[in-house]
N, C-alpha and C. Protein backbone atom coordinates (compact mmCIF):
# COMPACT_ATOMS: atom_id res chain seq x y z
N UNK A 1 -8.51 -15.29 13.27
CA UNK A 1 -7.45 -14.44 12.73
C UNK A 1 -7.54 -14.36 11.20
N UNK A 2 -8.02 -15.39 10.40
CA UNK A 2 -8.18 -15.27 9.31
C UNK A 2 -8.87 -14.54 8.34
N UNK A 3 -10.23 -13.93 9.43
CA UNK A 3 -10.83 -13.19 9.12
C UNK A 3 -11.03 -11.53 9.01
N UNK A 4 -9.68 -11.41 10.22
CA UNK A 4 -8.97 -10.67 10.42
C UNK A 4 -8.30 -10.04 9.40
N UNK A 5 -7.66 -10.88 9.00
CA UNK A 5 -6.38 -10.59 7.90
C UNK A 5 -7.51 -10.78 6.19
N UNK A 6 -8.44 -11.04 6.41
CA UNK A 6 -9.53 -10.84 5.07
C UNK A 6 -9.85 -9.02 5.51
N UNK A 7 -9.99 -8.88 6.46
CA UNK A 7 -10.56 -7.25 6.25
C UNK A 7 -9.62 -6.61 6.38
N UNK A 8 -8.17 -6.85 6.77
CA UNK A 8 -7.00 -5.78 6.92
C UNK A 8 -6.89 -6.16 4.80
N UNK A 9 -6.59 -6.74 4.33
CA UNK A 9 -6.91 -7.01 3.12
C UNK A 9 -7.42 -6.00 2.58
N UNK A 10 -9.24 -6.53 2.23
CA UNK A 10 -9.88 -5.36 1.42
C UNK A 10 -9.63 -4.47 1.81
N UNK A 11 -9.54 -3.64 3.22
CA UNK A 11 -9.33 -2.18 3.53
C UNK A 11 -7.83 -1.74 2.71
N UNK A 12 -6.71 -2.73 2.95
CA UNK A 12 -5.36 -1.88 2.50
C UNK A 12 -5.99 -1.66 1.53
N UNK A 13 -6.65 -3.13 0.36
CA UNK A 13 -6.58 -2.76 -0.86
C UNK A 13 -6.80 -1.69 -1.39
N UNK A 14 -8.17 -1.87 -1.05
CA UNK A 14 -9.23 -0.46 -1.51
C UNK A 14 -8.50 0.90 -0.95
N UNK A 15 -7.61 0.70 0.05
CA UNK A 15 -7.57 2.30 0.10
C UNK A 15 -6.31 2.45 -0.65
N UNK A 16 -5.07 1.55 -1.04
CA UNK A 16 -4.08 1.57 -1.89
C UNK A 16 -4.61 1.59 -3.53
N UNK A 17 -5.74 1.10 -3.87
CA UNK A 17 -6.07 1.21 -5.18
C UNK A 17 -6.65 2.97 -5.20
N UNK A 18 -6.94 3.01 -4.60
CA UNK A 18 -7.59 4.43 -4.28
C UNK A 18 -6.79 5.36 -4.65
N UNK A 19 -5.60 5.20 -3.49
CA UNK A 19 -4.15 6.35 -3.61
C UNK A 19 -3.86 6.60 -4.85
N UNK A 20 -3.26 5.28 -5.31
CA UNK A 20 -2.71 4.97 -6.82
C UNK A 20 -4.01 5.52 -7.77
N UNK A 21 -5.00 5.80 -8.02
CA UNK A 21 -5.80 6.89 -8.92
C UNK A 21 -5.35 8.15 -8.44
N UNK A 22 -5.29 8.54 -7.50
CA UNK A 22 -5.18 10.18 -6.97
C UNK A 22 -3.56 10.24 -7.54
N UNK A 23 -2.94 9.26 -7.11
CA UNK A 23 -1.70 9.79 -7.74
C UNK A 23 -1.33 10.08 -9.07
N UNK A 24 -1.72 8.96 -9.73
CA UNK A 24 -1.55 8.82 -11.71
C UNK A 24 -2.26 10.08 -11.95
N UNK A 25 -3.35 10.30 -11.08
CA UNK A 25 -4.30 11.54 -11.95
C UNK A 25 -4.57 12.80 -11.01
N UNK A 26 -3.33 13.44 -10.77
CA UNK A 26 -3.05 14.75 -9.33
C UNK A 26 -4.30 15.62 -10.47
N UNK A 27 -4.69 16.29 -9.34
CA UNK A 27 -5.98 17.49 -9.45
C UNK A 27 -4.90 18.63 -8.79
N UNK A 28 -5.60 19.90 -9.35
CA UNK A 28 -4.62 21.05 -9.15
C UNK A 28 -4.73 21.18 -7.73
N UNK A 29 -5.74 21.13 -7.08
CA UNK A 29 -6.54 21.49 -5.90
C UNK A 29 -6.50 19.55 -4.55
N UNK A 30 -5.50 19.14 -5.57
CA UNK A 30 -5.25 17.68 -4.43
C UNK A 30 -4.23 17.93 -3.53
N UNK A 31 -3.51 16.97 -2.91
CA UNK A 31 -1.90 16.64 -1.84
C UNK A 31 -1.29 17.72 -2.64
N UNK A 32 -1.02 18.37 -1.53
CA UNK A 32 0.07 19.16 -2.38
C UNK A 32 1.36 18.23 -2.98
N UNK A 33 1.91 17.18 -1.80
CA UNK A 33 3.16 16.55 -2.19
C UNK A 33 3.12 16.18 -2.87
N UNK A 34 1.62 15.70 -3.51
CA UNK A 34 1.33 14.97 -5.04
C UNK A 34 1.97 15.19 -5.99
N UNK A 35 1.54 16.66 -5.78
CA UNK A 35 1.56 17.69 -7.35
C UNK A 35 3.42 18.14 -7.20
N UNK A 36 3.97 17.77 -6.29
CA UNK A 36 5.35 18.55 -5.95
C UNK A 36 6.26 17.37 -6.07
N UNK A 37 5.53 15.59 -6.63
CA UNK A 37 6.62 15.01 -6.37
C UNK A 37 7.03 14.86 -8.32
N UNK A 38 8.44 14.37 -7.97
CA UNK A 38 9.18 14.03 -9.41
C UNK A 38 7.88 12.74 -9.99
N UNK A 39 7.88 13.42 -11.20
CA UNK A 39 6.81 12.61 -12.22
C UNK A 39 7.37 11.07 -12.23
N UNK A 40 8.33 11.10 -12.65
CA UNK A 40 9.16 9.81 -12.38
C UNK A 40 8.36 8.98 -11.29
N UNK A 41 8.93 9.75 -9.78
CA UNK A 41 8.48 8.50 -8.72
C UNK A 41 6.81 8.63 -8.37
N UNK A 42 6.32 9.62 -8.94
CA UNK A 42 5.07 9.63 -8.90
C UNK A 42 4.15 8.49 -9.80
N UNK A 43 4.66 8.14 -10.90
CA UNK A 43 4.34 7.41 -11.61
C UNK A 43 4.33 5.87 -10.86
N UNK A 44 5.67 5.77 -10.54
CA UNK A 44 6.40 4.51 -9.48
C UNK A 44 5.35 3.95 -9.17
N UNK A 45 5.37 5.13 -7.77
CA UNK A 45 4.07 4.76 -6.32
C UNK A 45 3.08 4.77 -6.86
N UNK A 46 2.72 5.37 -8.02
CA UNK A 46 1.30 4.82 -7.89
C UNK A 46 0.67 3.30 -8.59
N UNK A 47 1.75 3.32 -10.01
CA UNK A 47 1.52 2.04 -10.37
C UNK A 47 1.72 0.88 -9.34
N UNK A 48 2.72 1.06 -8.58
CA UNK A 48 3.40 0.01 -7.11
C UNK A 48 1.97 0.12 -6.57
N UNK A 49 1.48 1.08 -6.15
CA UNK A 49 0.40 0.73 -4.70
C UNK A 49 -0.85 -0.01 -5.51
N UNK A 50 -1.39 0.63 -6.65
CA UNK A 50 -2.79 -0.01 -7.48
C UNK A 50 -2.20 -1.62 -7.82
N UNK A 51 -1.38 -1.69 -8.04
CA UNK A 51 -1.01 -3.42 -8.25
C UNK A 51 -0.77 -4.24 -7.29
N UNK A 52 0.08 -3.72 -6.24
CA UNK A 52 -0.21 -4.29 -4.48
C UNK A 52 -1.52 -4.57 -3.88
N UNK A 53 -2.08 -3.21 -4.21
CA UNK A 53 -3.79 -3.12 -3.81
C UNK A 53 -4.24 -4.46 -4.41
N UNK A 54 -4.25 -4.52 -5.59
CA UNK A 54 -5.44 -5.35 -5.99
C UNK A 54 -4.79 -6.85 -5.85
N UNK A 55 -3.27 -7.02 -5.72
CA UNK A 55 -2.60 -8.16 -5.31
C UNK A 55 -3.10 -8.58 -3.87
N UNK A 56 -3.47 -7.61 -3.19
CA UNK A 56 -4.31 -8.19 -1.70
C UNK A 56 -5.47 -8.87 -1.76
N UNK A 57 -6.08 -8.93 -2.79
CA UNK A 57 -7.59 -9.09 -2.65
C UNK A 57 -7.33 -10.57 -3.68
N UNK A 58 -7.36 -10.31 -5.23
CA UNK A 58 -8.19 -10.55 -6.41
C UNK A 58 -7.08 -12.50 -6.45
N UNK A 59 -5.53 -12.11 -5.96
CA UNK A 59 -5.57 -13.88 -6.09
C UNK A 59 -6.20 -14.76 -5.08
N UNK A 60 -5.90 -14.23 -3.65
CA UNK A 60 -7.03 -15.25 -2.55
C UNK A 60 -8.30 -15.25 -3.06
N UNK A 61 -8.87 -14.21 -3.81
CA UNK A 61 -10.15 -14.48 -3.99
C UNK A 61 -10.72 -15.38 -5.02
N UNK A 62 -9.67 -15.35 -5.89
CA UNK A 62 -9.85 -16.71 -6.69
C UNK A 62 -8.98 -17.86 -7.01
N UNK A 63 -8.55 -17.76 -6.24
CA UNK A 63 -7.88 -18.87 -5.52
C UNK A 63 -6.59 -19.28 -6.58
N UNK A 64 -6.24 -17.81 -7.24
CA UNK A 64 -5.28 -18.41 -7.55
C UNK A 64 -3.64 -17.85 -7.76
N UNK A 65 -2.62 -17.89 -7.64
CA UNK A 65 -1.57 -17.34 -7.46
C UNK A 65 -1.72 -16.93 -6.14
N UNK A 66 -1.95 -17.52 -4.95
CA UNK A 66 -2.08 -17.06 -3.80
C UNK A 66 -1.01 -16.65 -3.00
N UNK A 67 0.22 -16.50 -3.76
CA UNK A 67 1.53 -16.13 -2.78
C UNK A 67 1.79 -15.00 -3.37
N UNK A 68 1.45 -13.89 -3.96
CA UNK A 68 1.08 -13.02 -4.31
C UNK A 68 0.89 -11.93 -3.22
N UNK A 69 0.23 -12.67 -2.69
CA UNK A 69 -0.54 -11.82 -1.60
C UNK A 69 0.29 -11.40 -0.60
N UNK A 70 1.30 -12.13 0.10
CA UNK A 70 1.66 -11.87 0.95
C UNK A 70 3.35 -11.18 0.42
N UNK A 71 3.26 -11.42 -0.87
CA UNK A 71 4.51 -10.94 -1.11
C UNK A 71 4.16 -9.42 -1.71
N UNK A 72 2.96 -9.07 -2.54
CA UNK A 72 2.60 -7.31 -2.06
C UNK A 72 2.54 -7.01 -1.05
N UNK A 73 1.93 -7.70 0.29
CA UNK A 73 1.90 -6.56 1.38
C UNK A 73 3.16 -6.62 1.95
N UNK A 74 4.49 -7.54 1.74
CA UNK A 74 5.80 -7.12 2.11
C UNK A 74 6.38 -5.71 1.15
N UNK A 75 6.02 -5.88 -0.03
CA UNK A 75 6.53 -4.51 -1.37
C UNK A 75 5.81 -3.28 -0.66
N UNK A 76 4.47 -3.37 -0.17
CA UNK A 76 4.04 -2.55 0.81
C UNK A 76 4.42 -1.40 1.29
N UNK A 77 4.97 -2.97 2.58
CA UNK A 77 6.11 -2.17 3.63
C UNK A 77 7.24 -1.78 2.92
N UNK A 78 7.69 -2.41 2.46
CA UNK A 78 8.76 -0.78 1.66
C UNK A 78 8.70 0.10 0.68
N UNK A 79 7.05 0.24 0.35
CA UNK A 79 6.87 1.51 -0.37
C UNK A 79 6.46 2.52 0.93
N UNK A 80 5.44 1.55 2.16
CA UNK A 80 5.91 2.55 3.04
C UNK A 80 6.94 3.27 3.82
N UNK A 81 8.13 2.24 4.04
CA UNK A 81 9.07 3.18 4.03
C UNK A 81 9.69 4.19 3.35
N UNK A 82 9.73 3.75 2.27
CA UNK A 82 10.07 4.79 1.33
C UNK A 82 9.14 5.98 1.55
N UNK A 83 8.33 6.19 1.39
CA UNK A 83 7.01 7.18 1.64
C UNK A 83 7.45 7.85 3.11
N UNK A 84 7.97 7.04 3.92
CA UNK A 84 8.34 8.14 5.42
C UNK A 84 9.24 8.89 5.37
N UNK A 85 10.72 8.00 4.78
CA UNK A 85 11.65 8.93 4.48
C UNK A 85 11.63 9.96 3.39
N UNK A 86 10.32 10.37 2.25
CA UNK A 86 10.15 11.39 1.69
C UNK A 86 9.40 12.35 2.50
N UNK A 87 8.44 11.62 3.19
CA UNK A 87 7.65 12.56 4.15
C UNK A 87 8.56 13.35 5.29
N UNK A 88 9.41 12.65 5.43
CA UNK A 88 10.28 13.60 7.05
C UNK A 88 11.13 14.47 6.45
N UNK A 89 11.55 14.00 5.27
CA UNK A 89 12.09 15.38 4.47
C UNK A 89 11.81 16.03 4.49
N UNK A 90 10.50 16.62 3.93
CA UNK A 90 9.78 17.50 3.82
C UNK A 90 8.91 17.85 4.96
N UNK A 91 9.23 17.17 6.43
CA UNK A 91 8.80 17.60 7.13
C UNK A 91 7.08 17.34 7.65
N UNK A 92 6.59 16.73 6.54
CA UNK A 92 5.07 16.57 6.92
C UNK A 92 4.84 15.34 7.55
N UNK A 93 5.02 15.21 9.33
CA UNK A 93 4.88 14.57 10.34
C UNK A 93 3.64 14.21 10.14
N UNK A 94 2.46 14.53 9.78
CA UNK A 94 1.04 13.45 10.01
C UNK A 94 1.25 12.24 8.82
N UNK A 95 1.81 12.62 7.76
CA UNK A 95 1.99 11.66 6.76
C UNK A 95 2.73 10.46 7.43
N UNK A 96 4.03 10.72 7.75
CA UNK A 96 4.79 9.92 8.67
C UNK A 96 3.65 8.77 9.33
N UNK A 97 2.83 9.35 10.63
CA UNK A 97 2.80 8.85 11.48
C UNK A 97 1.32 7.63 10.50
N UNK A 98 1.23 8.46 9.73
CA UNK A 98 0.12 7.43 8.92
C UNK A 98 0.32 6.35 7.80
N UNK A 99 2.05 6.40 7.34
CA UNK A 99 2.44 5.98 6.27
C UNK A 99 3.03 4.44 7.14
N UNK A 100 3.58 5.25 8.46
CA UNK A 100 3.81 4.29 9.85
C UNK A 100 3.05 2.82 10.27
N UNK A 101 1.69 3.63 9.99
CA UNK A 101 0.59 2.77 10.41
C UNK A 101 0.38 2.21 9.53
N UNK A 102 0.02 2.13 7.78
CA UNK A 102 -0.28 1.81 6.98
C UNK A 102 0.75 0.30 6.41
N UNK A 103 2.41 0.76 6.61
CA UNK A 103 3.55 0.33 6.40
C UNK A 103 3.21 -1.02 8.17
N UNK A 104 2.72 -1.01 8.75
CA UNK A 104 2.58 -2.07 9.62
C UNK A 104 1.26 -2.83 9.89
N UNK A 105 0.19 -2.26 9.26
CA UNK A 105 -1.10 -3.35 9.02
C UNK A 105 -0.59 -4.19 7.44
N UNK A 106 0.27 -4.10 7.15
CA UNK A 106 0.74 -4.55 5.64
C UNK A 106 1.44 -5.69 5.82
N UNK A 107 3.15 -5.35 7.29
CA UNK A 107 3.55 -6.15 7.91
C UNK A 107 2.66 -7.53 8.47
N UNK A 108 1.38 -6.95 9.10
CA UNK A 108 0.74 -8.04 9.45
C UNK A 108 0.45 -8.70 9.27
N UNK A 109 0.15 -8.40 7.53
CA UNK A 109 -0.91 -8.88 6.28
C UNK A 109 0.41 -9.92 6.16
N UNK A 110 1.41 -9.71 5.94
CA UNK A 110 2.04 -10.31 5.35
C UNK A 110 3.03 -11.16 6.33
N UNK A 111 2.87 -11.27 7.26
CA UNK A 111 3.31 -11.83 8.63
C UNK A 111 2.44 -13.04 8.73
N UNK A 112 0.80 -12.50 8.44
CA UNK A 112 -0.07 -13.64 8.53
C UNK A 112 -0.07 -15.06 7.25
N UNK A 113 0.24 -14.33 6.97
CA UNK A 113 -0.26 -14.92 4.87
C UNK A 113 1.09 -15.75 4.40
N UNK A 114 2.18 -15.25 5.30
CA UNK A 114 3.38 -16.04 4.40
C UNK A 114 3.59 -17.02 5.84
N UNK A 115 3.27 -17.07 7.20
CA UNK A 115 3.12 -17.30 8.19
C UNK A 115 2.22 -18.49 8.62
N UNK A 116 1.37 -17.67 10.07
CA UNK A 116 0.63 -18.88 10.24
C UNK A 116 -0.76 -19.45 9.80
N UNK A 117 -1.05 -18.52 8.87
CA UNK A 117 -2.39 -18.47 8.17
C UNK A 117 -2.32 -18.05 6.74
N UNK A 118 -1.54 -19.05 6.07
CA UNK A 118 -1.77 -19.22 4.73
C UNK A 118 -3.18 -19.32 3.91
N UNK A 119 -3.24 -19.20 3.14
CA UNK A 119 -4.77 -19.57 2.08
C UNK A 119 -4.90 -20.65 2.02
């Protein structure tokens, strides 16, 4: 299981460090919701997800501040919530059902890590 929760890890990370560039830096031709959300919370989510992101990976990996970890992928889950209830607003159901999924491999992360498989 531990190894488990090492690749639910790098994957959130990397794909939350990811988001958080696309967001800070919207392209005319990106998400539309990107480009349509308040600069304000756009700013938010993205600084929130690139610092979560790399909070998954960079203290287990060096072994240090290791409760870190499990306390981004709880901030996570409620940036993914937050992220559903903007998405159903606006109606864009695939976001939902992916912000869903994203907002509960995070749960896990952090189910495992503050749980039965500490560092």
């Amino acid at each position: 299981m531990n190894i488990a929760l090492w690749v639910l890890q790098v994957l959130l990370g990397l794909f939350f460090v990811f988001h958080s560039f696309v967001m800070l830096r919207p392209s005319p031709g990106g998400m539309k919701y990107i480009l349509e959300m308040p600069a304000g919370l756009r700013l938010f989510a993205g600084i929130a997800e690139g610092l979560a992101g790399l909070a998954l990976v960079i203290p287990p990996l060096v072994r240090v501040l290791t409760w870190l970890t499990p306390l981004a992928a709880a901030g996570l889950v409620l940036l993914m919530l937050g992220a559903i209830v903007f998405h159903v607003q606006r109606r864009e159901y695939p976001n939902v059902g992916f912000n869903a999924v994203l907002g509960l491999l995070a749960a896990v992360i952090a189910w495992g890590r503050f749980g039965p498989y500490p560092f």
